[in-house]
Every structure is written in structure tokens, then in C-alpha cells.
Protein backbone atom coordinates (compact mmCIF):
# COMPACT_ATOMS: atom_id res chain seq x y z
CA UNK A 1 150.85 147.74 71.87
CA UNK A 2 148.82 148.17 74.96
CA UNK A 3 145.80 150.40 74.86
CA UNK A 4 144.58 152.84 77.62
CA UNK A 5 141.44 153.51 78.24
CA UNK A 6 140.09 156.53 80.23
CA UNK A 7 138.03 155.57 83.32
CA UNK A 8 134.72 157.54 81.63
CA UNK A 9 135.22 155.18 78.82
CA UNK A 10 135.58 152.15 80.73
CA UNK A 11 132.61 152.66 82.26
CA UNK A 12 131.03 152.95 79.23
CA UNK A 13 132.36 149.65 77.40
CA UNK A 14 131.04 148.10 80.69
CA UNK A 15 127.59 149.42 80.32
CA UNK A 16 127.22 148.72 76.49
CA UNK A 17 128.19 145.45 77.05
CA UNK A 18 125.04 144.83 80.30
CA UNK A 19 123.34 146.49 77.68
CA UNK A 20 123.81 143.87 75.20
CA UNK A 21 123.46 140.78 77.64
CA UNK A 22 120.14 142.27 78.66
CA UNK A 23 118.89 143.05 75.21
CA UNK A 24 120.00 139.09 74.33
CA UNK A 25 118.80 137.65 77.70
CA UNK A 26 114.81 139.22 77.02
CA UNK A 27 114.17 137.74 74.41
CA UNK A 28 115.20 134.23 75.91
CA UNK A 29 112.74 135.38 78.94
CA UNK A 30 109.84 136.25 76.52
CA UNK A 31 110.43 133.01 74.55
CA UNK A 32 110.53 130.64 77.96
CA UNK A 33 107.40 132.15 79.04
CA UNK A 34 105.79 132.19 75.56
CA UNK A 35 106.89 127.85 75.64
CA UNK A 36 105.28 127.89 79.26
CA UNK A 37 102.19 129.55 78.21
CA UNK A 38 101.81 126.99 74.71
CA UNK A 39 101.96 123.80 76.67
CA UNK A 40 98.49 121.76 76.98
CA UNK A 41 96.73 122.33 80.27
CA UNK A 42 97.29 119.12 82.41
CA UNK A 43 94.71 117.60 84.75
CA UNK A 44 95.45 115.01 87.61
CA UNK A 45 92.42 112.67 89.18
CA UNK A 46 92.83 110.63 92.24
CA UNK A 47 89.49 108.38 93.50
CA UNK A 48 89.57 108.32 97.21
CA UNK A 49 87.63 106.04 99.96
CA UNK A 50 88.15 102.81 98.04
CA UNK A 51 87.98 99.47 99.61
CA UNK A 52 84.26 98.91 100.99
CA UNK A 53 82.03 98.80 97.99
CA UNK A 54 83.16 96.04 94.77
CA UNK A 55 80.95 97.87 92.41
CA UNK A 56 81.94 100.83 92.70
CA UNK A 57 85.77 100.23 92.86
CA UNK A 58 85.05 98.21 89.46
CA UNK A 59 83.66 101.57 88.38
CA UNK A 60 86.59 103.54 89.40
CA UNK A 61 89.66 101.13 87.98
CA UNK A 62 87.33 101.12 84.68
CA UNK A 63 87.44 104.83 84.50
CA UNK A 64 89.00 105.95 80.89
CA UNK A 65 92.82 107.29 81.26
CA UNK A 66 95.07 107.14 84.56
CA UNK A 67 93.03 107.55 86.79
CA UNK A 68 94.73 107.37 90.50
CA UNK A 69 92.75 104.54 92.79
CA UNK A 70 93.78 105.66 96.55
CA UNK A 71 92.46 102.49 98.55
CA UNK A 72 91.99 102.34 102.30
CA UNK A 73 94.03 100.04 104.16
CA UNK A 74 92.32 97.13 105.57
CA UNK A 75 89.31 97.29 103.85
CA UNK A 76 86.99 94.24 102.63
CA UNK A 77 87.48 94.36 98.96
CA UNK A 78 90.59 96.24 98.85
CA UNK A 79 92.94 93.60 97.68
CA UNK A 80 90.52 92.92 94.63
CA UNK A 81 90.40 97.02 93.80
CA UNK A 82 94.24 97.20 93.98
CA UNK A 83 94.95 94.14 91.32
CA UNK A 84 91.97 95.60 89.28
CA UNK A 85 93.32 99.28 89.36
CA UNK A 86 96.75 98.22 88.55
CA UNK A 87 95.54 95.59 85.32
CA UNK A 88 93.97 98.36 84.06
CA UNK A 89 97.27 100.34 84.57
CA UNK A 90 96.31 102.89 86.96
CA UNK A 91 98.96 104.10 90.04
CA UNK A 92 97.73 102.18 93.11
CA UNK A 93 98.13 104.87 96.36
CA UNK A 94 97.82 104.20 100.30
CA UNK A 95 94.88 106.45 101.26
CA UNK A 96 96.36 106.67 104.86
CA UNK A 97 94.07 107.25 107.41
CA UNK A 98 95.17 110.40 109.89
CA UNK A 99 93.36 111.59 112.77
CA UNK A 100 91.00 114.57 111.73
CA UNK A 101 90.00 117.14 114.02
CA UNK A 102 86.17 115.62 114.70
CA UNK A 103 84.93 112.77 112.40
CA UNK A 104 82.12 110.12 113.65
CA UNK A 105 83.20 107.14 111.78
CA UNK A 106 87.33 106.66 112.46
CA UNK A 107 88.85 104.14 109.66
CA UNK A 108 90.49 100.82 110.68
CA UNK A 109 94.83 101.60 110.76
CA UNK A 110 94.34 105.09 111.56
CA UNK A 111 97.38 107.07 112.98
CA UNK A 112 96.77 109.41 116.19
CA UNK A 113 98.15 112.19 117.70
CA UNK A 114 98.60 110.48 120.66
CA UNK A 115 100.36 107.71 118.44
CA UNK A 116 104.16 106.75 119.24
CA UNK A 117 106.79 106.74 117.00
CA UNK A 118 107.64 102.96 117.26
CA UNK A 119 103.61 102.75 116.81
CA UNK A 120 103.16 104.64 113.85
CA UNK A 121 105.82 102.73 112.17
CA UNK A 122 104.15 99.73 112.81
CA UNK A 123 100.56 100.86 111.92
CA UNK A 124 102.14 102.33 108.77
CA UNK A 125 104.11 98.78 107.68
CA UNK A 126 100.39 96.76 108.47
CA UNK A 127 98.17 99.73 106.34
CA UNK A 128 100.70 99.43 103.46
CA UNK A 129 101.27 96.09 103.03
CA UNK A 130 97.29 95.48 103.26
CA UNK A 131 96.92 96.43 99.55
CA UNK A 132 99.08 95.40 96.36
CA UNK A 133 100.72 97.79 93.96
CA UNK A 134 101.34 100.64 96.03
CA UNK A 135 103.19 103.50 94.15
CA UNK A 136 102.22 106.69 96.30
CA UNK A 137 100.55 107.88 99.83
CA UNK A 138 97.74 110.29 100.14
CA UNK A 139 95.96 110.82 103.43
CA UNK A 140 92.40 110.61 104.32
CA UNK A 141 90.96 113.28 106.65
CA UNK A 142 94.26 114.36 108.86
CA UNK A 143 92.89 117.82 109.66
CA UNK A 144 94.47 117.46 112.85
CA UNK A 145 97.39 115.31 112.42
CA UNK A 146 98.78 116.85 109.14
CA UNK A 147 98.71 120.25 111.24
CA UNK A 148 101.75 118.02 113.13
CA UNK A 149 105.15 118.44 111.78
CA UNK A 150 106.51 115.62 114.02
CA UNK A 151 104.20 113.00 113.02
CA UNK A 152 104.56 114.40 109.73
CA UNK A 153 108.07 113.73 109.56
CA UNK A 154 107.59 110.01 111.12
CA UNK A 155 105.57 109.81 108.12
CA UNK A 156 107.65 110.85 105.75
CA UNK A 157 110.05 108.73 106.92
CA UNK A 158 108.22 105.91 106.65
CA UNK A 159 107.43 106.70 102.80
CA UNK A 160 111.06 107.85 102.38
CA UNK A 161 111.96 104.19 103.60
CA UNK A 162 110.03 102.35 100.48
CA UNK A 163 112.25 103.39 97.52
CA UNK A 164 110.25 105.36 94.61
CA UNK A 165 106.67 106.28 96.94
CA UNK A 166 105.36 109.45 96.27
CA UNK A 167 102.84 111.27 98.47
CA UNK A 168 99.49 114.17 97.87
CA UNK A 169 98.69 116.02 100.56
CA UNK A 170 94.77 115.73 100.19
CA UNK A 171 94.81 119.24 101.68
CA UNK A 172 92.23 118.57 104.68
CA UNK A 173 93.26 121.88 106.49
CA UNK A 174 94.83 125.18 105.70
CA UNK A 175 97.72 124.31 107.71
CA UNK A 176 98.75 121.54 106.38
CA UNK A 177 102.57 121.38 106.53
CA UNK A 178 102.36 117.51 105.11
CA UNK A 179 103.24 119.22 101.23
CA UNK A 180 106.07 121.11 103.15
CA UNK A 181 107.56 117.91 105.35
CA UNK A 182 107.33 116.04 101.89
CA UNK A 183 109.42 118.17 100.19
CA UNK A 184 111.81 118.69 102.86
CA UNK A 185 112.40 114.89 102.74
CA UNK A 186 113.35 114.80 99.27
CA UNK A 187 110.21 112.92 98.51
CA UNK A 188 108.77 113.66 95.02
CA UNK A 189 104.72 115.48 96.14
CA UNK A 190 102.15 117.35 95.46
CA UNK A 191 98.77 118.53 97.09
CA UNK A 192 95.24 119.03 96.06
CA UNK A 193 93.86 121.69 94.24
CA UNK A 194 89.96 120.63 94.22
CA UNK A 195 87.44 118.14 95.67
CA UNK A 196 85.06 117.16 92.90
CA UNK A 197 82.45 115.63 94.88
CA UNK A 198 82.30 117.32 98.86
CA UNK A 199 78.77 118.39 97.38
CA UNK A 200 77.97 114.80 95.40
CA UNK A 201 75.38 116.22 92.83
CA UNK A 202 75.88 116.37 88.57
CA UNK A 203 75.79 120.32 89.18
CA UNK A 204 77.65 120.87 91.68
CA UNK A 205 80.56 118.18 90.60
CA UNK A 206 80.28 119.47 86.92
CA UNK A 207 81.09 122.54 88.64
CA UNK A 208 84.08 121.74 90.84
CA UNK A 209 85.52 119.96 87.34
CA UNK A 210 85.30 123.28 85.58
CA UNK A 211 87.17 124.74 88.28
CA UNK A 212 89.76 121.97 87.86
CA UNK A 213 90.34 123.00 84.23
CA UNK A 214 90.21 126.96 84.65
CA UNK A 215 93.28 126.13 87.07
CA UNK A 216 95.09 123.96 84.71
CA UNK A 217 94.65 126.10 81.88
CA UNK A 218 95.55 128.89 84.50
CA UNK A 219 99.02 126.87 86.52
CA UNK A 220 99.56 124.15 83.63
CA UNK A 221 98.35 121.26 85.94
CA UNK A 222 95.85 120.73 88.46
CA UNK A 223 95.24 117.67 91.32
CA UNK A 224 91.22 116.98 91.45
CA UNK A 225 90.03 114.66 93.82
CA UNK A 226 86.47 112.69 93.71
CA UNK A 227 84.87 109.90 95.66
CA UNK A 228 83.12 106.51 94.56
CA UNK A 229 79.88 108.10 94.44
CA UNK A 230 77.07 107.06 92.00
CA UNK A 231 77.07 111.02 90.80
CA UNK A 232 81.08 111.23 90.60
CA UNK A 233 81.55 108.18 89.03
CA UNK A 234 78.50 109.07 86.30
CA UNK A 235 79.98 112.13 85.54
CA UNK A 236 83.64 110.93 84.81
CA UNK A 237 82.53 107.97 82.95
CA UNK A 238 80.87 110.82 80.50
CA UNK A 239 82.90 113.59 81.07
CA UNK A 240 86.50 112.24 80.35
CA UNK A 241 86.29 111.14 76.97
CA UNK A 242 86.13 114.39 76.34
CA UNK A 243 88.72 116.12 77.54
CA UNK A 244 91.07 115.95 74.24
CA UNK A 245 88.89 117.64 72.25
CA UNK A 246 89.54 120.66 75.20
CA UNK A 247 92.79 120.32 74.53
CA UNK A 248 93.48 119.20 78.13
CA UNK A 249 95.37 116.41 78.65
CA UNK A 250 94.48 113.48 81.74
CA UNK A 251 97.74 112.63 82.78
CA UNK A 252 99.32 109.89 86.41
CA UNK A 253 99.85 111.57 89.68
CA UNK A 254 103.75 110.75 89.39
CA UNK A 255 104.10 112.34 86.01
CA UNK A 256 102.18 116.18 87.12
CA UNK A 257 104.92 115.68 89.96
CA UNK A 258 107.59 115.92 87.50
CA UNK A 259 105.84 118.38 84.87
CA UNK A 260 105.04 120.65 87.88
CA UNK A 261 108.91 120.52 88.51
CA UNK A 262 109.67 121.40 85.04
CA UNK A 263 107.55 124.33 84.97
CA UNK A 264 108.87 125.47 88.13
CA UNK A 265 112.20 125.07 86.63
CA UNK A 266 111.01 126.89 83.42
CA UNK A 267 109.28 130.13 85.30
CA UNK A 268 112.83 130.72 87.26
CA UNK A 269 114.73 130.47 83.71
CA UNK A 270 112.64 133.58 82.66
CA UNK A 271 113.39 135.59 85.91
């Protein structure tokens, strides 16, 4: 027997039931969120400028945890950095020199704006294969050229080229579009939230690391990123051993790319 329903009641078996998927659906949102909000704040910590100094790289591949060792191309000692940074089992990245927007001292196997295409690829193949171990790309200086979507993309091409390379975007300049280009490439990135060290004393680092914390306790990870200075190094080598009993966990640039996604994933399953 077939059953007839008025259209007022229709309407009504309609709403009851948007009703009901909304009612079931809130608690899902509340309970995503609720996961989100429980999960250990995650910190990320990249050493930049290596290559010139032994010592100090020793200093930074001996730094507790995964530590990131981002080594300039064509530097004296940075063969010997790399193989130490990757014994100790730390991610190895390019720091690839880009042309900022005034700088005194230029580093060797620096890319231009003025730079070709066929050029770049070729300073980009002699920067890379200069150091061992390479598993991701972050640039040094590039407040001009990371303002550049077409170098950008030669770039990204380049990293896209060498299977599994990830890239930071060390955040030189407000208008960076490097994060952007990255993405747009399909290859797996981040960017910088703090500089540690652009001040390089105990109070004004210990500072900049507190800032790194409030923001990872605030966005569930955040990218720091200090230099082989005497004071940096100092403070890590006291500092980090501590971070567990903060309940904040140290973790590889490669694997904040992939919890970053899984948040991102996790805030849109609330909406």
C-alpha cells in the first residue's frame, strides 16, 4: 500500500531528518577539534650557513634530536658537515643561495635575477651535487629572487626533478611566493615561522625560542631557524634536552610537512 504524504508534512520529515544529521555531525566536529587541540605541540629546527667553520658544524650535527643541517654549496668543509650530519641521522638540506635585495658578501653558486634558465639549471645541478645526503632545499637570503615567480618555478623544477626533495621557504621577504610555487608543483614544503638567532645573544635567542613554542602550542608545529653561532649553538646544546618534559616534541623537517598536512586535513573535517 502506498502512502501519501501532504506537502506540509514532507517538508517536515525533510527537516527532522537535517535536523538529525546536524545534531550527529556536531558532535563529530567538537570531537575532531577536541583530537586537534590534545596532540603534543611540535617544533621543527633547521641550522643554516653551514660549510665554513669545522667546529662549529661538529657542534651543529652533535645537536640532541633531528636537528636539520642546511649546508652551503661549495663550501670548504661542507662535504665533512654533510657525512657528519647524516651519521648522526639528521636530514641533510641544500641551503641554496638566491640573490637578496642588498647583501655585501654574495655566496659562491648563487642564482641571479639576471640568471638564465639553462643557467640556473646548471648552477643548481653543481650547488647540489657539492654536498652528500641531500633530502630537502631551503634558500639563503633570496629577498629579491624569491619575490620572482619565474625563477621560482625554474626552481621548483629543478627540485621537482630529484625524486623525494622537499623545500622551506626561509621566509626572507613578505612576498615570498617560493611556499606558494612549491606547493603548486606538488612538492611536499613548508616555510619559516622564526629566526632564533637574527639578534645572536642568550636573551634575545631564549626569547625567539619561546616564541617558537607559544606558536606550536598555538598551530601544533612550528619551523625555527638558528645559525652556527657560539650563543645559538650554547643555548640548544642546553635547551633541548628539555623540551619533553614541556611536553613538546623535536621532530625532522619532512615529518612537520606531513603532520602539518594532517592537521590541515583534520581542521576541514570539523568545518
Amino acid at each position: 500500500m502506498a502512502i501519501r504524504l501532504g506537502a506540509g508534512r514532507i517538508n517536515l520529515f525533510i527537516f527532522c531528518l537535517l535536523g538529525a544529521s546536524l545534531v550527529a555531525a556536531e558532535p563529530a566536529a567538537r570531537s575532531t577539534l577536541a583530537m586537534i587541540e590534545d596532540l603534543p605541540p611540535r617544533i621543527v629546527l633547521i641550522i643554516d650557513d653551514l660549510g665554513h667553520m669545522s667546529r662549529a658544524g661538529k657542534r651543529a650535527t652533535s645537536l640532541p634530536g633531528p636537528v636539520a643541517c642546511a649546508v652551503l654549496p661549495l663550501t670548504p668543509f661542507a662535504v665533512q658537515i654533510a657525512e657528519q650530519a647524516y651519521i648522526a641521522g639528521k636530514e641533510v638540506m641544500l641551503h641554496l643561495p638566491l640573490a637578496p635585495i642588498q647583501h655585501d658578501a654574495i655566496a659562491a653558486g648563487t642564482i641571479f635575477i639576471d640568471t638564465t634558465r639553462k643557467q640556473l639549471a646548471r648552477i643548481f645541478a653543481v650547488d647540489i651535487a657539492s654536498i652528500p645526503h641531500v633530502v630537502g632545499v631551503n634558500n639563503h637570503m633570496g629577498s629579491m629572487l624569491t619575490q620572482h615567480p619565474g625563477h621560482m618555478a625554474w626552481i621548483m623544477n629543478e627540485i621537482r626533478q630529484r625524486d623525494g626533495l622537499f623545500f622551506v621557504d626561509s621566509y626572507t621577504s613578505e612576498a615570498s611566493v617560493a611556499l606558494r610555487i612549491a606547493t603548486e608543483k606538488g612538492i611536499p614544503a613548508t616555510r619559516r615561522d622564526v629566526f632564533l638567532d637574527n639578534v645572536p645573544t642568550e636573551a634575545a635567542i631564549d626569547r625567539e625560542f619561546r616564541r617558537l613554542k607559544q606558536l606550536a602550542r598555538r598551530n601544533g608545529v612550528a619551523v625555527g631557524i638558528g645559525h652556527p653561532y657560539p650563543a645559538t649553538l650554547t643555548y640548544l646544546e642546553r635547551i633541548l634536552p628539555e623540551l619533553s618534559s614541556e611536553g613538546i616534541q623535536l621532530i625532522s623537517v619532512a615529518e612537520s610537512i606531513r603532520y602539518r598536512a594532517s592537521l590541515a586535513n583534520m581542521s576541514a573535517a570539523s568545518h
